[in-house]
Protein backbone atom coordinates (compact mmCIF):
# COMPACT_ATOMS: atom_id res chain seq x y z
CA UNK A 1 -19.12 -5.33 24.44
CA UNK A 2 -16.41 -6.91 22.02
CA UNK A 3 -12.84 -6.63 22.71
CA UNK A 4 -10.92 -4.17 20.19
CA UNK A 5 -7.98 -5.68 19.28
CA UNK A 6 -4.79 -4.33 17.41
CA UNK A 7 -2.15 -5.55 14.96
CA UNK A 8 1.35 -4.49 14.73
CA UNK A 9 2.81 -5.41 11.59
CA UNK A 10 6.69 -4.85 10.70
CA UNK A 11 8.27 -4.93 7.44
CA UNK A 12 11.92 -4.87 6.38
CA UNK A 13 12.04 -4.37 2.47
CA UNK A 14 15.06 -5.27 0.53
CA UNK A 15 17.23 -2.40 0.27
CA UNK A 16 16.00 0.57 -1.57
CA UNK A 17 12.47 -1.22 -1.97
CA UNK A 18 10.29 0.73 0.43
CA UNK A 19 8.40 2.32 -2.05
CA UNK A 20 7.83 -0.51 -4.19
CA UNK A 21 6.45 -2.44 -0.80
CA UNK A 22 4.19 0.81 -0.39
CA UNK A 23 2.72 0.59 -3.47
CA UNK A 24 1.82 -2.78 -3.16
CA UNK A 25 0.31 -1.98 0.46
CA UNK A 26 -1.71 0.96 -1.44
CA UNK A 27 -3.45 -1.23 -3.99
CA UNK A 28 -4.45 -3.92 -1.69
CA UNK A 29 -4.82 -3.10 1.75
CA UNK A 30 -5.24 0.66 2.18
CA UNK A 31 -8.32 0.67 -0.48
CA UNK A 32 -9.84 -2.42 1.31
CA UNK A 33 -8.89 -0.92 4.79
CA UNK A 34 -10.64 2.15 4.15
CA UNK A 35 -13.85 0.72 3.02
CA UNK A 36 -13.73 -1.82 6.15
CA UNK A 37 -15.94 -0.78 9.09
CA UNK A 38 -14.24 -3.18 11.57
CA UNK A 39 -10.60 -1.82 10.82
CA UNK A 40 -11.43 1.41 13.58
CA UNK A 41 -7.72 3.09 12.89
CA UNK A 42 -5.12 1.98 10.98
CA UNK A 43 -1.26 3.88 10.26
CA UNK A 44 0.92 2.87 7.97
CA UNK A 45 4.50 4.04 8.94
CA UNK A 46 8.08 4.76 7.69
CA UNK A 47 10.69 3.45 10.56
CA UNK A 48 12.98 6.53 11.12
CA UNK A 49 15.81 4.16 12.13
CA UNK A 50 15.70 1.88 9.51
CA UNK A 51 15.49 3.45 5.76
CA UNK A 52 13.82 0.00 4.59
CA UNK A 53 12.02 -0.67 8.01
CA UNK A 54 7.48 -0.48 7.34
CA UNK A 55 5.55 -0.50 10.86
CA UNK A 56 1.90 -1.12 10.00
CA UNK A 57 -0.39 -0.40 13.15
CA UNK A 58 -3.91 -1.02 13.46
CA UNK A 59 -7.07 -1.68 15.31
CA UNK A 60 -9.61 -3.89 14.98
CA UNK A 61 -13.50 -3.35 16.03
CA UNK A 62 -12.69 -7.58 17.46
CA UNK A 63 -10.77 -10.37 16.89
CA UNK A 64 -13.59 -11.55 14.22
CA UNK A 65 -13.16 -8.28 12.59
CA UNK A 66 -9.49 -9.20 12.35
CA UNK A 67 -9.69 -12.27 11.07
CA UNK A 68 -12.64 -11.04 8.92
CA UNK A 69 -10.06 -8.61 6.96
CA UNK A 70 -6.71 -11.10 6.94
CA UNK A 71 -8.91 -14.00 5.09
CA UNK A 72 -10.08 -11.56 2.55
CA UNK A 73 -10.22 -12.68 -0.99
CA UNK A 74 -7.78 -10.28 -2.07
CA UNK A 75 -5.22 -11.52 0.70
CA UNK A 76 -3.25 -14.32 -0.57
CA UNK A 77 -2.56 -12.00 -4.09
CA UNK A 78 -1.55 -9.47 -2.01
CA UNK A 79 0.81 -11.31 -0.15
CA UNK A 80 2.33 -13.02 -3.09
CA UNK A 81 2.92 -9.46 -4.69
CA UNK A 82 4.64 -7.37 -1.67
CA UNK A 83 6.72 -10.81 -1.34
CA UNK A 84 8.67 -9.17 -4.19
CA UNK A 85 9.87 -6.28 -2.21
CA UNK A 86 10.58 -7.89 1.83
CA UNK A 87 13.72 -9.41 2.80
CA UNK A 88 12.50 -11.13 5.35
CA UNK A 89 9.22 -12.40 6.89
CA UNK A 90 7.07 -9.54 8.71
CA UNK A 91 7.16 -9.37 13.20
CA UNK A 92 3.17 -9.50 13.70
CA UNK A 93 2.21 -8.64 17.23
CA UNK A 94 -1.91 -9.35 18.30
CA UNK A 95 -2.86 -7.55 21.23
CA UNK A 96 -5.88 -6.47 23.18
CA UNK A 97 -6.58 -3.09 23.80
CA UNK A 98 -6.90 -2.70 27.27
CA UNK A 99 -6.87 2.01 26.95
CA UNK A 100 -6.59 4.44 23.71
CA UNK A 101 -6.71 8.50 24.31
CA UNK A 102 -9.82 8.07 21.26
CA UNK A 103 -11.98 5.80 23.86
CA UNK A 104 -11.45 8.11 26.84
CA UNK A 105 -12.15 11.04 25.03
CA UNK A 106 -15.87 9.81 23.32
CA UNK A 107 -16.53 8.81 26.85
């Protein structure tokens, strides 16, 4: 059985740009997320301390599913848009998942 693996992904837009970085997200990666079968769960998040702060979590059916889904074609364009709205590179944290509440519960 493959390893799940999940992504968490932190943005910091420029001030008063969390919206515009949202829409960007929602073009690109929530329409190709959702048609995905190896993206499992994925939340997009608002950081309640931080009125520009984005925490993007997610997991991954693998690490091939990952990588799958981050060398889309549609990656690099979206990448180059949201650039327009961060003030500073993302934090991107790769871990395995060793327990979720989901697996324990489906047995």
């Amino acid at each position: 059985m493959s390893e799940k693996v999940t992504l968490m992904v932190r943005h910091r837009a420029k001030p008063g740009e969390r919206e515009k970085l949202r829409s960007v997200w929602e073009r690109f990666v929530k329409v190709n997320a959702l048609r995905n079968p190896g993206h499992l769960a994925y939340f997009f998040n608002y950081d309640q301390d931080d009125a520009d702060g984005v925490v993007a979590f997610q997991v991954f059916a693998d690490a091939e599913a990952k990588d799958t889904f981050l060398a889309s074609e549609w990656y690099p364009e979206y990448l180059r848009e949201v650039s327009e709205f961060v003030a500073e590179p993302p934090q991107i944290t790769t871990a395995s998942l060793v327990w979720s509440k989901e697996d324990e519960l489906a047995g």
